[in-house]
N, C-alpha and C. Protein backbone atom coordinates (compact mmCIF):
# COMPACT_ATOMS: atom_id res chain seq x y z
N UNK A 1 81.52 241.70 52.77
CA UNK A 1 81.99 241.18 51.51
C UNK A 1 80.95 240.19 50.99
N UNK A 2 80.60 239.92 50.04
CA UNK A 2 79.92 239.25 49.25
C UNK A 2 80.10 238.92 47.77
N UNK A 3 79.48 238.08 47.48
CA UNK A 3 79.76 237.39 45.92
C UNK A 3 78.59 236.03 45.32
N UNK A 4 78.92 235.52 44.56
CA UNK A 4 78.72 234.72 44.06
C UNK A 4 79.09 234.33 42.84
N UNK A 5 78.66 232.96 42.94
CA UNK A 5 79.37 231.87 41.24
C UNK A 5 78.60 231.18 40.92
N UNK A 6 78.94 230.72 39.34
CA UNK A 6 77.86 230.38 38.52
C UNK A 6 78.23 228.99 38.04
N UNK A 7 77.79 228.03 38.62
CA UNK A 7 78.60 226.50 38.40
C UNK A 7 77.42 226.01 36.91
N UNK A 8 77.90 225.31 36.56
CA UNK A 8 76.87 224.11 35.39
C UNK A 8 77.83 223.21 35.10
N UNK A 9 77.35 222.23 34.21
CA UNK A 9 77.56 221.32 33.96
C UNK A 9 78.66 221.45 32.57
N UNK A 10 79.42 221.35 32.40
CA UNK A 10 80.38 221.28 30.79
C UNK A 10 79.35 221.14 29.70
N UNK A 11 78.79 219.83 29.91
CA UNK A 11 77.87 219.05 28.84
C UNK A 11 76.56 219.98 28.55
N UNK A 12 76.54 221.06 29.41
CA UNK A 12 75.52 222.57 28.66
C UNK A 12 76.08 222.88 27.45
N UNK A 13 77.20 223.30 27.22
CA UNK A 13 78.23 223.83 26.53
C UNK A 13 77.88 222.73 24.98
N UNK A 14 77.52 221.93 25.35
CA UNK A 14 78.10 220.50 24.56
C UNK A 14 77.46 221.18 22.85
N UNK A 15 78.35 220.89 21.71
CA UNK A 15 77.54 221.38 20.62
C UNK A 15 77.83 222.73 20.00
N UNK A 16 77.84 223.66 21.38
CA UNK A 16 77.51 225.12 20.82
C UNK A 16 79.05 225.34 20.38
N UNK A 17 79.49 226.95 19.53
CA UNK A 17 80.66 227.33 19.31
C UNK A 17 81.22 227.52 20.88
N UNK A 18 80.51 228.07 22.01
CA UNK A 18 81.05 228.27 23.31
C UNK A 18 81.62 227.55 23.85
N UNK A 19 81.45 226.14 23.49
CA UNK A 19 82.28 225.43 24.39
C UNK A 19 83.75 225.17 24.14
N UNK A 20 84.09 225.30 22.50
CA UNK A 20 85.72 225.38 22.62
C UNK A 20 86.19 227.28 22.40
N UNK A 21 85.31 227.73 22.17
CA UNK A 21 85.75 229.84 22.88
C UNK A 21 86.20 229.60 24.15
N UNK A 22 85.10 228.98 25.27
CA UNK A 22 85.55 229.50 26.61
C UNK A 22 86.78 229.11 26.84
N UNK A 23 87.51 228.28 26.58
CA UNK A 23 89.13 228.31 26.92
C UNK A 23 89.85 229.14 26.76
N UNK A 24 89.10 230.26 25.44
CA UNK A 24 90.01 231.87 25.87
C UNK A 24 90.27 232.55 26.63
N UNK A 25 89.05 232.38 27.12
CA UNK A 25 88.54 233.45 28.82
C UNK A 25 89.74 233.23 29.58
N UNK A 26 90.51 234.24 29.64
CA UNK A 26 91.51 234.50 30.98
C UNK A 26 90.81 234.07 32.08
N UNK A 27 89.94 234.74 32.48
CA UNK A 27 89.65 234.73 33.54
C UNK A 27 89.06 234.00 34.39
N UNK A 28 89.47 232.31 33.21
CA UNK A 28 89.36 231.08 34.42
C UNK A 28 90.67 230.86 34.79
N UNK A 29 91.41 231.53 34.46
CA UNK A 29 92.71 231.19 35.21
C UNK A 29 93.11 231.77 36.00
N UNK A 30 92.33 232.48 37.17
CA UNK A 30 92.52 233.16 38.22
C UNK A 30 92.79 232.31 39.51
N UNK A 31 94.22 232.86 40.26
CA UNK A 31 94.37 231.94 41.16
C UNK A 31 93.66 231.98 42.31
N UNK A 32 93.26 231.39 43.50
CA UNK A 32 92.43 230.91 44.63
C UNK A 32 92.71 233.14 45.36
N UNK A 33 93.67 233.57 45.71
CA UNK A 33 93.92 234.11 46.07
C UNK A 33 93.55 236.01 45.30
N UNK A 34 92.94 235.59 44.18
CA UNK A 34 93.14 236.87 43.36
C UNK A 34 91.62 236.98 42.85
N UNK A 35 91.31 238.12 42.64
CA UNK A 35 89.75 238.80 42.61
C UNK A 35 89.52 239.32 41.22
N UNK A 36 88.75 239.00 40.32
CA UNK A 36 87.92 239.62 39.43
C UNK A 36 87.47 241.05 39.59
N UNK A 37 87.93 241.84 39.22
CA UNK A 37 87.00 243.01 39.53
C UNK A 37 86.05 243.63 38.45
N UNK A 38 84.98 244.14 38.75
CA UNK A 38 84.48 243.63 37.60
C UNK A 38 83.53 245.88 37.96
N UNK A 39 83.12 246.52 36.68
CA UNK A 39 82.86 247.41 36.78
C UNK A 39 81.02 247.76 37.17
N UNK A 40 80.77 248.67 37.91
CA UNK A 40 78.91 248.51 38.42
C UNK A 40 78.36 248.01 37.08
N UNK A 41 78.81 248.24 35.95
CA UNK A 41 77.86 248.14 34.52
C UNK A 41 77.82 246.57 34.60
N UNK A 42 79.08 245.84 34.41
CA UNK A 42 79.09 244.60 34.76
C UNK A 42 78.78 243.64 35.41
N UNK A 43 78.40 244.76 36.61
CA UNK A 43 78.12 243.83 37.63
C UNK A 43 76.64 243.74 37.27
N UNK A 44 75.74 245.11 37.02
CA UNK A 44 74.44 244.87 36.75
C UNK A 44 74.02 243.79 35.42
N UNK A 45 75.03 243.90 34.55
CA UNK A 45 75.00 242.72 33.16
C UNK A 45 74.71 241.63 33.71
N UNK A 46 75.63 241.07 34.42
CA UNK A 46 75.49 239.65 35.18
C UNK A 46 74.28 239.55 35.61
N UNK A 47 74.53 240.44 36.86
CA UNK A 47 73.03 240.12 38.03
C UNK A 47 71.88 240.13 36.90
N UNK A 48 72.13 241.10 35.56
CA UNK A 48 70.52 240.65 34.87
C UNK A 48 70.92 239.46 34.16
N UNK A 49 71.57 238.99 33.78
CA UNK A 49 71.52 237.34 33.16
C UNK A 49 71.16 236.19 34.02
N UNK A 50 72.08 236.76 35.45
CA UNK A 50 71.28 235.48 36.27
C UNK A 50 70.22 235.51 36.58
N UNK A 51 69.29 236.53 36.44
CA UNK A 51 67.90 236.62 36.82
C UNK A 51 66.91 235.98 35.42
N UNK A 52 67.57 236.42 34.28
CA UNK A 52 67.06 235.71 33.27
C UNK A 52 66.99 234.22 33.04
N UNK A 53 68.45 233.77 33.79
CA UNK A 53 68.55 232.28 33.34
C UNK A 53 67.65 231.54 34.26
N UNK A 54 67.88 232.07 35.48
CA UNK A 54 66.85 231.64 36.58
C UNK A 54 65.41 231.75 36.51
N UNK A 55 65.38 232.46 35.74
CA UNK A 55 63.52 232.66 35.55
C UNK A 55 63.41 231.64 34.56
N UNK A 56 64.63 231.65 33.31
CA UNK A 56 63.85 230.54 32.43
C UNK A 56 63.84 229.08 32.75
N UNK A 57 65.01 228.84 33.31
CA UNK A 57 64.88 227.17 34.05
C UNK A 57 64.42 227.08 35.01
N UNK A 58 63.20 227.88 35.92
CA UNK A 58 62.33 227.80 36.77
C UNK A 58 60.90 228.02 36.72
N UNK A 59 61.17 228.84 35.43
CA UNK A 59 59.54 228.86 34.94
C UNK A 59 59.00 228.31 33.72
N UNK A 60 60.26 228.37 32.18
CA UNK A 60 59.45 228.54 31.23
C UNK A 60 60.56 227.44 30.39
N UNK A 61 59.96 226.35 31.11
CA UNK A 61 61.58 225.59 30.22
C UNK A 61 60.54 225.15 29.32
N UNK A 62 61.33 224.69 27.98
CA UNK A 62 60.64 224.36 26.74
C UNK A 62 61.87 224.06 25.65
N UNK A 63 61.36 224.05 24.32
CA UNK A 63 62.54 223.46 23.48
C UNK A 63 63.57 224.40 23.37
N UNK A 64 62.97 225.40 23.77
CA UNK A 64 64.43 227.47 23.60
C UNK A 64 65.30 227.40 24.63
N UNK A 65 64.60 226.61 25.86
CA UNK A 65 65.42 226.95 27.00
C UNK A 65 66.84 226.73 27.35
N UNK A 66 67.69 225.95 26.42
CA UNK A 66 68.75 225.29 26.52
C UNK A 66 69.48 226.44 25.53
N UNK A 67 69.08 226.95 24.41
CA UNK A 67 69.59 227.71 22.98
C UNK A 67 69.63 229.27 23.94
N UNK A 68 68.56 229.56 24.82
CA UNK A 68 68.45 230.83 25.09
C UNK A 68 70.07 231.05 26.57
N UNK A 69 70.12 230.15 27.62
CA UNK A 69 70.98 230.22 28.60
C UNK A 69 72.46 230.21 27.82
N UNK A 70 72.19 229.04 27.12
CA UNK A 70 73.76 229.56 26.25
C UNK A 70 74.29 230.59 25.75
N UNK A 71 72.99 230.88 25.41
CA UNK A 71 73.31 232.12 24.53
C UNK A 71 73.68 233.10 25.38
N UNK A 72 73.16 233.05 26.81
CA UNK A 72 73.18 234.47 27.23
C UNK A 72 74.45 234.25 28.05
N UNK A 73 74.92 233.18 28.29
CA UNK A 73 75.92 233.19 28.86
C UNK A 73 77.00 233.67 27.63
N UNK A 74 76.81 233.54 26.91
CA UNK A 74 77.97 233.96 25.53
C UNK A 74 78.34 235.22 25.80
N UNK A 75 76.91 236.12 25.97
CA UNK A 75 76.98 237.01 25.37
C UNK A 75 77.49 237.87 26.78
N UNK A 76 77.44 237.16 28.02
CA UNK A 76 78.27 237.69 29.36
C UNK A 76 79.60 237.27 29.59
């Protein structure tokens, strides 16, 4: 079994329209006991955003880098 999660800070959020959307998301209201399931397409969506976000706040941070992670988290 395996997984992973994607923690940050609220104050990322701070500004953008995302930060009062994400309170729509069901699917922070999942209890301790219950699983996301999520489809291979999805799963590859993710795994490529986290590879994106990770490349940009490890390699190429600059004035985009904050506009671009938001964004892509939006758009996952």
């Amino acid at each position: 079994m395996g997984g992973w999660v994607l923690y940050f800070y609220p104050d990322l959020l701070f500004g953008y329209p995302l930060q009062s959307l994400i309170a729509n998301f069901g699917f922070f209201n999942y209890s301790v006991n219950e699983t996301l399931y999520l489809s291979e397409r999805e799963i590859e969506n993710i795994e490529g955003f986290i590879e994106k976000a990770k490349e940009e706040y490890t390699q190429n941070l600059d004035d985009h880098s904050h506009d671009l992670i938001v964004s892509n988290i939006e758009l996952y």
